[in-house]
Protein backbone atom coordinates (compact mmCIF):
# COMPACT_ATOMS: atom_id res chain seq x y z
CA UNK A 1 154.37 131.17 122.47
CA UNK A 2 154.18 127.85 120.48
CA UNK A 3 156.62 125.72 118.93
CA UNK A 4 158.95 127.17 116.54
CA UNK A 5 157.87 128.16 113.36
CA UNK A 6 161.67 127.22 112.34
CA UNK A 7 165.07 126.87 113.79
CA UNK A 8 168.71 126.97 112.98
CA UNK A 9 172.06 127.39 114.34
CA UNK A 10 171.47 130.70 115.76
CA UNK A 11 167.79 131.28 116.79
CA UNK A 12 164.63 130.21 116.85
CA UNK A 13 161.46 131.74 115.49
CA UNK A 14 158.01 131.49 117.32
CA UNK A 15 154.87 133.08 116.96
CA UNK A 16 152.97 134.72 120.27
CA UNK A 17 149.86 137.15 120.54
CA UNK A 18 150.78 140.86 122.06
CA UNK A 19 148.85 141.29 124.95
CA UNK A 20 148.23 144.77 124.57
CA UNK A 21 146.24 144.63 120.98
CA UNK A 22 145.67 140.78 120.60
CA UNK A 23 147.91 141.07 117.40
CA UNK A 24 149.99 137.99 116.21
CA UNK A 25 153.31 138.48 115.85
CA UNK A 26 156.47 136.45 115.18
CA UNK A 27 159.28 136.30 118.02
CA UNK A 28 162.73 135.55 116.48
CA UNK A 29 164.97 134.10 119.71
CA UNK A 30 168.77 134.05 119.25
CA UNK A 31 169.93 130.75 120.72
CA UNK A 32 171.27 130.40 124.40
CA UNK A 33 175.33 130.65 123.59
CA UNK A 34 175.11 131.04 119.96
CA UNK A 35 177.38 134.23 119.88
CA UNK A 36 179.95 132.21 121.76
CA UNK A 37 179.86 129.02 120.05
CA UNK A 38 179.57 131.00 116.28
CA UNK A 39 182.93 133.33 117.58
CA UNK A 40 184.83 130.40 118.87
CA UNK A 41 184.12 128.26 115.17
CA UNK A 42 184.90 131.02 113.27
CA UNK A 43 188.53 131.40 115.15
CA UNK A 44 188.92 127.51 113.93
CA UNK A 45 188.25 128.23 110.66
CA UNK A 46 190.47 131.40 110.67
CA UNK A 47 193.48 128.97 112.00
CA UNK A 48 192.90 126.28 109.29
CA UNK A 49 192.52 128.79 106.43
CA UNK A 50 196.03 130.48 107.71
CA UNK A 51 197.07 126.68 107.43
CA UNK A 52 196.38 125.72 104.23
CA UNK A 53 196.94 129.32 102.84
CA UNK A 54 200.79 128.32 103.68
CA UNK A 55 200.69 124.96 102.21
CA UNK A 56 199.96 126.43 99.02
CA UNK A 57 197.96 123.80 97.77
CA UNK A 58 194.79 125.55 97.56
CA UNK A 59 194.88 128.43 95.64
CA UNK A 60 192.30 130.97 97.07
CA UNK A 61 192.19 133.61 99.15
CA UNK A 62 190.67 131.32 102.27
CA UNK A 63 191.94 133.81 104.64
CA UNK A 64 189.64 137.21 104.27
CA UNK A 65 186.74 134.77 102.81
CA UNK A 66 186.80 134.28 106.76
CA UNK A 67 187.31 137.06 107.79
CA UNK A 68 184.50 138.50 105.50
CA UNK A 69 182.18 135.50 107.24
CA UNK A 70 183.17 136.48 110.53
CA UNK A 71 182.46 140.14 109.78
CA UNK A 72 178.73 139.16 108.66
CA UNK A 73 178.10 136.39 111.71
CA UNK A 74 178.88 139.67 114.07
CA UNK A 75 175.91 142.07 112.18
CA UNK A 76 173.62 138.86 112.21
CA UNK A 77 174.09 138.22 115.58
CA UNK A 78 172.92 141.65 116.70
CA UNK A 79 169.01 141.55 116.00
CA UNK A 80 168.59 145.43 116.12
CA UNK A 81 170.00 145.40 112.99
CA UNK A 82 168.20 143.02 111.16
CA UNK A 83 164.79 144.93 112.74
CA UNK A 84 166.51 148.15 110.82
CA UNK A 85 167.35 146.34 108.21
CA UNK A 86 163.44 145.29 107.72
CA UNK A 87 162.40 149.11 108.23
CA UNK A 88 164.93 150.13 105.62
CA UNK A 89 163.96 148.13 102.77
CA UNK A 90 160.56 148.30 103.69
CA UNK A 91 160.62 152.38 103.57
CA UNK A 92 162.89 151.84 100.25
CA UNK A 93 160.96 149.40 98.20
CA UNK A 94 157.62 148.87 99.30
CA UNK A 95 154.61 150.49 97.22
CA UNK A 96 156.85 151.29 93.75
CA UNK A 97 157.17 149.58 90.80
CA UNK A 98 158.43 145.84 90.76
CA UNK A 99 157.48 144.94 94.75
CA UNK A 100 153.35 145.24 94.36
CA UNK A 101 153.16 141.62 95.21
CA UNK A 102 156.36 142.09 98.13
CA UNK A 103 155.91 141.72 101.52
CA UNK A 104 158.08 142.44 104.76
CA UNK A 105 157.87 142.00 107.57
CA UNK A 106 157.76 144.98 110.50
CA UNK A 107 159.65 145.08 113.30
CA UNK A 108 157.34 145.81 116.39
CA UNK A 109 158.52 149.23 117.88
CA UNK A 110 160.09 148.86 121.54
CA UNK A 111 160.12 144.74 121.53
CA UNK A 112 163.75 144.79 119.62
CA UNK A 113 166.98 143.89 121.46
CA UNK A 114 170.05 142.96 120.87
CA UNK A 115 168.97 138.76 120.96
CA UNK A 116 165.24 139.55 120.43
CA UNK A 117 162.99 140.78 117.70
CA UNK A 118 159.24 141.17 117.89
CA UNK A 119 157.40 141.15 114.05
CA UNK A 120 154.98 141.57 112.37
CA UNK A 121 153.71 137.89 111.09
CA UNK A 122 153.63 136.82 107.80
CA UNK A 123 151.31 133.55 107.19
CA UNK A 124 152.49 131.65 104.72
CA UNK A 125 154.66 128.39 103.23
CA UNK A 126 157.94 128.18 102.45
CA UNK A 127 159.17 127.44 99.35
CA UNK A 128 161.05 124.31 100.38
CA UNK A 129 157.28 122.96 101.02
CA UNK A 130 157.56 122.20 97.04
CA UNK A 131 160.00 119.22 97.90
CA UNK A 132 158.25 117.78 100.33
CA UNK A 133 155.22 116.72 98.99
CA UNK A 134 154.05 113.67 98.41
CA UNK A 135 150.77 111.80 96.45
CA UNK A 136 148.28 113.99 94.74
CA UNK A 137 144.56 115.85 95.85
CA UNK A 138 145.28 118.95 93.72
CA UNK A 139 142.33 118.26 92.16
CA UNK A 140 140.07 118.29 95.05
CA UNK A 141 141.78 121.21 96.52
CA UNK A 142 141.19 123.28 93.52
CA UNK A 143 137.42 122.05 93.81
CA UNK A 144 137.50 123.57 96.73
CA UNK A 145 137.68 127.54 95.07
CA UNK A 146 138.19 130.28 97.27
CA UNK A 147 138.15 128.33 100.63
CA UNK A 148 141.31 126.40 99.86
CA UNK A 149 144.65 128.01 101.63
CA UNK A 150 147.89 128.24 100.53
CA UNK A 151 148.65 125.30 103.16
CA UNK A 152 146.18 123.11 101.35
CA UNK A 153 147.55 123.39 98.05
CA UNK A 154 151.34 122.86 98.91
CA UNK A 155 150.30 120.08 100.95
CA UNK A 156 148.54 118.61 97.37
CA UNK A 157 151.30 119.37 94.93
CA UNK A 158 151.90 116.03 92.85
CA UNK A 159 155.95 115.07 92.29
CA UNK A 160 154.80 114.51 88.42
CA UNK A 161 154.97 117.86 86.35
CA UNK A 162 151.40 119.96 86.54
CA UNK A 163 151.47 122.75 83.11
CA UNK A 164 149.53 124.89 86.26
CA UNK A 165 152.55 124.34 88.45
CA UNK A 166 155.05 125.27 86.05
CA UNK A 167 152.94 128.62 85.95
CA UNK A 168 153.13 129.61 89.21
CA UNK A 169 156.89 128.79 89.67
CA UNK A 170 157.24 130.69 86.63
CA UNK A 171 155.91 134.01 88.51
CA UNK A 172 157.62 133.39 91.64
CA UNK A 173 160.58 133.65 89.51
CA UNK A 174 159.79 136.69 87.74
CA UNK A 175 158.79 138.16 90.86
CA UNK A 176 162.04 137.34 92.85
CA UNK A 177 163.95 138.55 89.51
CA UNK A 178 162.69 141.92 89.47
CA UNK A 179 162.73 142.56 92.85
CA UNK A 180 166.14 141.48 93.58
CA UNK A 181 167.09 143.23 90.51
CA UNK A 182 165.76 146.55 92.02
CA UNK A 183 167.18 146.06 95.09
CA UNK A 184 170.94 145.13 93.73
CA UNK A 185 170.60 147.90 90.92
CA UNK A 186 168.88 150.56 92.06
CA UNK A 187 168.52 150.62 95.43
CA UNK A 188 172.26 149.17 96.08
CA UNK A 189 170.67 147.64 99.30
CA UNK A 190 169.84 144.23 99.06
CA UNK A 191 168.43 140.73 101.09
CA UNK A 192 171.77 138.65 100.62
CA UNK A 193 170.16 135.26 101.81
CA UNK A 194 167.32 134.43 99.14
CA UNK A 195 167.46 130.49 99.69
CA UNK A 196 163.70 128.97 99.45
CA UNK A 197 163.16 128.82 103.14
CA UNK A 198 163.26 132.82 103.15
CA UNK A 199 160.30 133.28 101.05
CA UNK A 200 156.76 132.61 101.56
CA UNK A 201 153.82 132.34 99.44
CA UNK A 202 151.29 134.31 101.50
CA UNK A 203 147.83 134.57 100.37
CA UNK A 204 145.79 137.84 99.66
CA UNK A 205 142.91 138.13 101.66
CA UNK A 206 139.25 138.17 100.65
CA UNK A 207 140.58 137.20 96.89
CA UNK A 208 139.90 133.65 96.63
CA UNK A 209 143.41 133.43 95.67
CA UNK A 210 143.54 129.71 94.16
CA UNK A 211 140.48 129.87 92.11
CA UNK A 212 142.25 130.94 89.16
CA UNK A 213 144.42 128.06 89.15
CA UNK A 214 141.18 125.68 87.31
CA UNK A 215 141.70 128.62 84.11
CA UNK A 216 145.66 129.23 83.89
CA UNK A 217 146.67 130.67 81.90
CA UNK A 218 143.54 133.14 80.82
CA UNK A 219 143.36 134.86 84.01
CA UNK A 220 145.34 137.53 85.33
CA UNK A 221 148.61 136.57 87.16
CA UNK A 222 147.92 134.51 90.21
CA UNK A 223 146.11 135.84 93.44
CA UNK A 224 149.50 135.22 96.14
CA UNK A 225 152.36 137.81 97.34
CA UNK A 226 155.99 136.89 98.45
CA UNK A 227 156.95 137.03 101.90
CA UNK A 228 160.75 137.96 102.35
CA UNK A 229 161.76 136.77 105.80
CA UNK A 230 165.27 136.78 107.53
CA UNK A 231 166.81 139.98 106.91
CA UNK A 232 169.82 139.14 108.64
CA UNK A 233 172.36 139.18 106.09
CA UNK A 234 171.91 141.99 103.52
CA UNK A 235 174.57 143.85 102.11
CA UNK A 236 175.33 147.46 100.23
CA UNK A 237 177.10 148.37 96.84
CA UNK A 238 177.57 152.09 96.24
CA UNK A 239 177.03 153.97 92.65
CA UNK A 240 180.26 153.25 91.40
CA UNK A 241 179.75 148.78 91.87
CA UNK A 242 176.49 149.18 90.40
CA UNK A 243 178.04 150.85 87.28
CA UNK A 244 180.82 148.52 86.98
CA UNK A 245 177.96 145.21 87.87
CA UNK A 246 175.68 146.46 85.04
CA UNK A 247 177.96 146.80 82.23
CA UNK A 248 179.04 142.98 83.16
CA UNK A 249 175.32 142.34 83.17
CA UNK A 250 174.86 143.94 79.92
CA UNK A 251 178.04 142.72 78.01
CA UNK A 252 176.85 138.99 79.07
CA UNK A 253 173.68 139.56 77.25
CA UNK A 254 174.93 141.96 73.60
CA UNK A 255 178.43 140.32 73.64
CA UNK A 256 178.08 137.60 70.73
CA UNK A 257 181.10 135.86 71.90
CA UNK A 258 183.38 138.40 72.55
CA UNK A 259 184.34 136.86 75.82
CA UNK A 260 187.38 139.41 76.60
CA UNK A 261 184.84 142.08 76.36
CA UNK A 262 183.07 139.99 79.14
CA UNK A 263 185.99 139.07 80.91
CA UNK A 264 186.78 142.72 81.39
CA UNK A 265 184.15 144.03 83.21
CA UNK A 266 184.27 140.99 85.75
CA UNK A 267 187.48 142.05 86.58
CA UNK A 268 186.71 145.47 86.61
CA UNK A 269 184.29 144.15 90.06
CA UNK A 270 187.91 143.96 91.88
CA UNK A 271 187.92 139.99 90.99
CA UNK A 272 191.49 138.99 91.46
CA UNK A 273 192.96 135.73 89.55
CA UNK A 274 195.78 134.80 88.89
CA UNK A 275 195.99 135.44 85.18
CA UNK A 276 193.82 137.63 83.93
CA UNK A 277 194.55 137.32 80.46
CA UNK A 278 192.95 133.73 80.14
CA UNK A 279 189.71 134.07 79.37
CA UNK A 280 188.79 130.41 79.41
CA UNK A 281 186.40 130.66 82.83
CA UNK A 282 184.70 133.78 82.09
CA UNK A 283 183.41 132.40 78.92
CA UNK A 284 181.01 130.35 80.25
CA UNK A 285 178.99 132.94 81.44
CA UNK A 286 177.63 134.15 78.48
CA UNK A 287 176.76 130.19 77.88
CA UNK A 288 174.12 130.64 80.58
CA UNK A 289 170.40 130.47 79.41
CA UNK A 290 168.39 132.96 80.40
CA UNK A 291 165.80 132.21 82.68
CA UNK A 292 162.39 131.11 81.09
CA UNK A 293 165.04 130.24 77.39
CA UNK A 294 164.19 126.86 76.68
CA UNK A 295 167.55 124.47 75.80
C-alpha cells in the first residue's frame, strides 16, 4: 500500500496492486474506532437537539434531522453496502444515454467486508485541485499535446479567468446535470454526496485527451470522463416522490410568477412549515438563474 490517496473522519483510502493479477486497485480502510467515536457524537447531538427543541428558540425540527444523520452514519459505516451500492448504479446507469462519459468504480469480488472495500481504481484529480493552483504553465502544458496528463494541466491552471477553462467547467457541469438528473428522476437511486472531492476528471486513454484544448471551441466536446467516487451515502425516492419532485421542477421553470402554484408542489414533497399559506420563501426559487443564464 502507499500513502492515502485521501482521508477523513471515517476511513482512509489507499491504493495497492492485487497479487494475484498485478491489477491496481484502491483499498478504502474504515478508521480504527470510527464506528464508536461517530455513535457516541451522534448521541451528543441527539441530547442537545432534545435541548434546544424544548427551549423553543429554534424553530426546526433538530430532533429527527438527527436522527435521519444517525440513520445514514450507520449504512456508511458498513462498507458492503457502499460496494453494492457501486454495483447497483453501475448495472443501472452505465452504457445508456446521459452517463457515456461516467465512470464507477467496481467493487473487487470477495475483498469486501464490513470495514474494507477492495476497487477498482480510478486515476484521476479531484475537482477541488481547481482551488489550489497557483502561477501559470498552461501554455507549455498544452504545447505539450497528447503527452500532457490530466495531473499536468490542473497543476497549470492560472487563478485569472482562461475562455478555455470556462469551457471545460462548463461540460463538467452539464455532465454532472444530466447524470444526476437521471439518477434522481428516473432511476430514483441516486449518489447523495456530489461535493468536488467525489469527482474526478479521468483521462481517456490513447486519445490525446488535452490536445483539443489549443482549438476550443471547434472541436468536439473535450477528450476526459467523470469519475464518481464515494458511494457511501446514496439515497432512494419511489414513483410517487419523483412525480410530486418533477412537477415542482417544472412549475419553477413555466410558472411566470405564480409563486402559490410553486409553493404548492414544495409542500406537496411532505415539507412542513409553519404557515403554509405565506408564500414569501418559496418565491425565491423561481428567482434562481438557470445554470449557463447569464445575470
Amino acid at each position: 500500500m502507499t500513502s492515502p490517496l485521501g482521508s477523513a473522519s471515517i476511513a482512509q483510502v489507499h491504493t495497492a496492486i492485487l497479487k494475484s493479477n498485478k491489477q491496481p486497485v484502491a483499498l478504502k480502510l474504515q478508521n480504527p474506532r470510527a464506528e464508536e467515536l461517530m455513535q457516541l457524537d451522534l448521541e451528543c447531538l441527539k441530547a442537545i437537539a432534545g435541548f434546544l427543541q424544548k427551549t423553543g428558540d429554534i424553530r426546526f425540527d433538530l430532533r429527527n434531522a438527527v436522527i435521519e444523520l444517525k440513520r445514514q452514519i450507520a449504512d456508511e459505516l458498513d462498507f458492503r453496502k457502499e460496494a453494492n451500492a457501486m454495483s447497483e448504479a453501475s448495472s443501472k446507469y452505465l452504457n445508456k444515454p446521459g452517463s457515456g462519459n461516467i465512470r464507477i468504480p467496481q467493487p473487487i469480488a470477495g475483498l469486501v467486508t464490513r470495514r474494507l472495500v477492495t476497487m477498482t481504481l480510478l486515476d484521476g484529480v479531484p475537482l477541488t485541485s481547481f482551488d489550489k493552483n497557483e502561477g501559470s504553465k498552461l501554455d507549455s502544458i498544452l504545447a505539450q499535446g497528447a503527452t500532457a496528463t490530466a495531473a499536468d494541466l490542473l497543476q497549470a491552471l492560472p487563478k485569472n479567468h482562461d475562455p478555455r477553462m470556462e469551457y471545460v467547467g462548463r461540460e463538467i457541469v452539464d455532465r454532472m446535470t444530466k447524470f444526476w438528473g437521471m439518477m434522481v428522476m428516473q432511476g430514483g437511486f441516486f449518489h447523495a454526496d456530489p461535493h468536488p472531492g467525489n469527482i474526478l476528471l479521468v483521462e481517456k486513454k490513447h486519445t490525446g485527451w488535452w490536445r483539443w484544448l489549443n482549438w476550443v471551441p471547434c472541436l468536439p466536446p473535450p477528450g476526459f470522463d467523470l469519475g464518481v467516487i464515494d458511494w457511501g451515502q446514496v439515497k432512494r425516492i419511489d414513483d410517487d416522490m419523483r412525480e410530486r419532485l418533477a412537477k415542482l421542477l417544472i412549475s419553477i421553470r413555466n410558472s411566470d410568477g405564480q409563486h402559490p402554484e410553486i409553493a404548492t408542489h414544495f409542500l406537496n414533497l411532505g415539507i412542513k412549515v409553519l404557515n403554509g399559506a405565506n408564500y414569501h420563501s418559496v418565491k425565491y426559487l423561481r428567482g434562481t438563474r438557470r445554470v449557463g443564464e447569464r445575470p
